[in-house]
N, C-alpha and C. Protein backbone atom coordinates (compact mmCIF):
# COMPACT_ATOMS: atom_id res chain seq x y z
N UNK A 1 46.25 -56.57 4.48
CA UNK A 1 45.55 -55.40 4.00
C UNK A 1 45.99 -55.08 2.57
N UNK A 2 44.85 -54.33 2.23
CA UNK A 2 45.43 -53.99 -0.03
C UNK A 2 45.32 -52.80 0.67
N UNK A 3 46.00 -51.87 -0.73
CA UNK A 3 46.07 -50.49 -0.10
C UNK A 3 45.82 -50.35 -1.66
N UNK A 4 45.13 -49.47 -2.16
CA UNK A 4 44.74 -49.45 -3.65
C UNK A 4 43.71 -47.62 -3.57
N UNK A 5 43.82 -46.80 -5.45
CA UNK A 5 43.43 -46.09 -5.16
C UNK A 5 41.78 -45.98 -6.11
N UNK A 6 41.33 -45.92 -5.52
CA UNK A 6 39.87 -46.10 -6.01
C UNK A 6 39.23 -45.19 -7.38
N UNK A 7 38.48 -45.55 -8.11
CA UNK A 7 38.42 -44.79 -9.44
C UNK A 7 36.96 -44.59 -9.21
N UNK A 8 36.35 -44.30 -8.04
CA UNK A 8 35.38 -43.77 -8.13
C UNK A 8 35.25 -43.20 -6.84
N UNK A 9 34.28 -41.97 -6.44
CA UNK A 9 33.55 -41.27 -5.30
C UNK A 9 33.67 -42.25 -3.83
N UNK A 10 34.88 -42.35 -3.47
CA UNK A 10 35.61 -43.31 -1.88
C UNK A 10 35.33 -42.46 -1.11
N UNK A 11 34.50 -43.13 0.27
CA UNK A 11 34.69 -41.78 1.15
C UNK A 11 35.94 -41.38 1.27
N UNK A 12 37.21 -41.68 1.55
CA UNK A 12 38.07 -41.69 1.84
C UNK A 12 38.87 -40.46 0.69
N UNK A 13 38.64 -40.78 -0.80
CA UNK A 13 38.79 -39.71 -1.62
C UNK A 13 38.10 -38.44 -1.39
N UNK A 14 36.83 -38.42 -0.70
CA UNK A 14 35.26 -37.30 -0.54
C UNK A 14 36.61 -36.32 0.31
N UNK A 15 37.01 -36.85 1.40
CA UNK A 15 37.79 -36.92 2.50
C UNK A 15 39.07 -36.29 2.28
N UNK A 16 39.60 -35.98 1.51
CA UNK A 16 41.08 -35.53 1.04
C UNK A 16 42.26 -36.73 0.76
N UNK A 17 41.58 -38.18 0.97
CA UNK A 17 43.34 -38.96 1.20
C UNK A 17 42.94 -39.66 -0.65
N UNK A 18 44.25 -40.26 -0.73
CA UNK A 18 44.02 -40.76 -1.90
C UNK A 18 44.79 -42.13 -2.39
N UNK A 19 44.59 -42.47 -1.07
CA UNK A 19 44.56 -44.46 -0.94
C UNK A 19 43.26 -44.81 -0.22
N UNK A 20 43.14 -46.32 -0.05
CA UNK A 20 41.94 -46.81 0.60
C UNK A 20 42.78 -47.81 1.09
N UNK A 21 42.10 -48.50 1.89
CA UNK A 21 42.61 -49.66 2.84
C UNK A 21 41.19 -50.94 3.10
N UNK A 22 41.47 -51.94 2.18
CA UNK A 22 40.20 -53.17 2.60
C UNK A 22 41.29 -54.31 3.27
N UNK A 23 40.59 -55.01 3.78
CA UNK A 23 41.15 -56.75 3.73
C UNK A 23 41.59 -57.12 2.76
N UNK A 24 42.44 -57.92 2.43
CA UNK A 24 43.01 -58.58 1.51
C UNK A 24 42.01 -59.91 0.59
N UNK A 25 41.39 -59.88 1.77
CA UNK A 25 40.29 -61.30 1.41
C UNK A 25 39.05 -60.64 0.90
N UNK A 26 38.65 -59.44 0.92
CA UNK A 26 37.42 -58.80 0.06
C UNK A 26 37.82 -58.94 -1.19
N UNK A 27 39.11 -58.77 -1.88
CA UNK A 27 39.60 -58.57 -3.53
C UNK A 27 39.29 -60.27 -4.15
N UNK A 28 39.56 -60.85 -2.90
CA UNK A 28 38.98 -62.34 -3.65
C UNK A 28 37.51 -62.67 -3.46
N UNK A 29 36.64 -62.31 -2.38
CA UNK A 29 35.23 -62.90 -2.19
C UNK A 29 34.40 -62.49 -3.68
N UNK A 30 33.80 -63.50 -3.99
CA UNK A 30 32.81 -62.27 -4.52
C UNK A 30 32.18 -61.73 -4.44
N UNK A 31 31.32 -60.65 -5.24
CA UNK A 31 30.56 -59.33 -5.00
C UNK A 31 29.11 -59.47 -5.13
N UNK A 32 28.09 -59.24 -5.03
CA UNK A 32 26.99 -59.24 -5.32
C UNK A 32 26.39 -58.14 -5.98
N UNK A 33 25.61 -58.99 -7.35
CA UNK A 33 24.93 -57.20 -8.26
C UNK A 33 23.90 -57.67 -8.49
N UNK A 34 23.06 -56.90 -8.08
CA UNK A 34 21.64 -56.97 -8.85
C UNK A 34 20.86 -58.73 -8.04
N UNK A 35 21.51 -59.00 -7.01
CA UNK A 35 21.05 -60.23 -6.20
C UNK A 35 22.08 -61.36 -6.89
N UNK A 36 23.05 -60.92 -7.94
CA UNK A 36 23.42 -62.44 -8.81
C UNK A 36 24.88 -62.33 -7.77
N UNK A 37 25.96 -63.51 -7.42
CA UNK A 37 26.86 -63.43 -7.00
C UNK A 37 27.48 -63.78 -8.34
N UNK A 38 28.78 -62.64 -8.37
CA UNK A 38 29.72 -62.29 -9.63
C UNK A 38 31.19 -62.64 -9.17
N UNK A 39 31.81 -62.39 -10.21
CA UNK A 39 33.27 -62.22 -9.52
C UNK A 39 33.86 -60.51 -9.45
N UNK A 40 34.59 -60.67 -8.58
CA UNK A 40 34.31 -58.79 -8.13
C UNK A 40 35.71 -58.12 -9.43
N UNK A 41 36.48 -58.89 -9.69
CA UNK A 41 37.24 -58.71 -10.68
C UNK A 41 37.65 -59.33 -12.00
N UNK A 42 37.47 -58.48 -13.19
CA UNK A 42 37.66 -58.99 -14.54
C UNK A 42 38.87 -58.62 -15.10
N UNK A 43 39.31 -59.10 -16.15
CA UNK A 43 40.05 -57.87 -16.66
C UNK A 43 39.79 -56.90 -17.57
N UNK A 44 40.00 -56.02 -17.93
CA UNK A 44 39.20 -55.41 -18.42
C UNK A 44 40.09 -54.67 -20.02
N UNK A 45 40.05 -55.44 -21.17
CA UNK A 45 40.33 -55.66 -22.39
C UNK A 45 39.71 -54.57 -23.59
N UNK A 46 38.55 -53.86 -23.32
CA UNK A 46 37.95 -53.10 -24.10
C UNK A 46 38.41 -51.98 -24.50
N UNK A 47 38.72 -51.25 -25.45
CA UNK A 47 39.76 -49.83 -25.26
C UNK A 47 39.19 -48.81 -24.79
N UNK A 48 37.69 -48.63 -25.19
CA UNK A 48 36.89 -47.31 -24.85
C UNK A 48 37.15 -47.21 -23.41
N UNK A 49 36.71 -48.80 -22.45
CA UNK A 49 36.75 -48.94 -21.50
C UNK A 49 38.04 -47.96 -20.65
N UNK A 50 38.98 -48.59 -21.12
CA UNK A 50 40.45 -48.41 -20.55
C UNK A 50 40.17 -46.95 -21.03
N UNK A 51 40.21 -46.41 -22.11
CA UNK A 51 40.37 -44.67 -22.29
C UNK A 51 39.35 -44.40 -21.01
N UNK A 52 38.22 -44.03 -21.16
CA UNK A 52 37.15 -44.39 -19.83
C UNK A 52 37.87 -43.87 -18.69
N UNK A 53 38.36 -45.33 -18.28
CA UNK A 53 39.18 -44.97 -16.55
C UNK A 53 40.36 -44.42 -16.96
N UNK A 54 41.32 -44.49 -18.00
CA UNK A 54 42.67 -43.21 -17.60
C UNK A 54 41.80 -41.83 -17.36
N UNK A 55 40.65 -41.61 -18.39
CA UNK A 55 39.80 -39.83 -18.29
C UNK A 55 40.15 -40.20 -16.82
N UNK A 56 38.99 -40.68 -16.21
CA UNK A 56 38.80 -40.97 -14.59
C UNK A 56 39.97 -40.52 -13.59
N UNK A 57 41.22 -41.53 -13.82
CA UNK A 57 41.76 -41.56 -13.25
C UNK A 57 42.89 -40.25 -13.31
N UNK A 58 42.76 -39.45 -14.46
CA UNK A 58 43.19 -37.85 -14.73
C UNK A 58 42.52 -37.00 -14.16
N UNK A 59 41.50 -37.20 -14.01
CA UNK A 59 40.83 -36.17 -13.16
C UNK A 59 40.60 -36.12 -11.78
N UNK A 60 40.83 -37.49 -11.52
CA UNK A 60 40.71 -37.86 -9.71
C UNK A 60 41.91 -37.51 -9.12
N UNK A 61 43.14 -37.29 -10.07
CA UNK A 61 44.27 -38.06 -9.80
C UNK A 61 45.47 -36.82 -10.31
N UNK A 62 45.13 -35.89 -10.88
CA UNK A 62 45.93 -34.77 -11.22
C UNK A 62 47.36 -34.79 -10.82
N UNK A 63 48.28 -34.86 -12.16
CA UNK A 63 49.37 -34.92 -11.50
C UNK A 63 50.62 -35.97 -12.39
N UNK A 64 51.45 -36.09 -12.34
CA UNK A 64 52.49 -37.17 -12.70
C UNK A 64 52.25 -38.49 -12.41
């Protein structure tokens, strides 16, 4: 199991908790968008980007 905390609207966040729980083997399958099969993880190098999810993750995430 991954235990990871999600940067977007999780039921599980909707919900009050603020971990999630998948298979370990979903973080490797890949994902499907738009009908194309992708890879479900990039890294993600862009700065706006990264400013982006810290906002996100300050506001989901309040706190130290």
């Amino acid at each position: 199991m991954q235990v990871y905390r999600p940067l977007y609207e999780a039921y599980v966040y909707r919900n009050g908790g603020m971990f999630d729980l998948r298979p370990l083997h979903m973080f490797y399958e890949p994902a499907i968008v738009k009908g194309k099969e992708v890879q479900r993880f990039t890294k993600i190098a862009d700065p706006k980007v990264i400013a982006q999810l810290r906002a996100i993750r300050a506001r989901m995430y309040p706190g130290p």
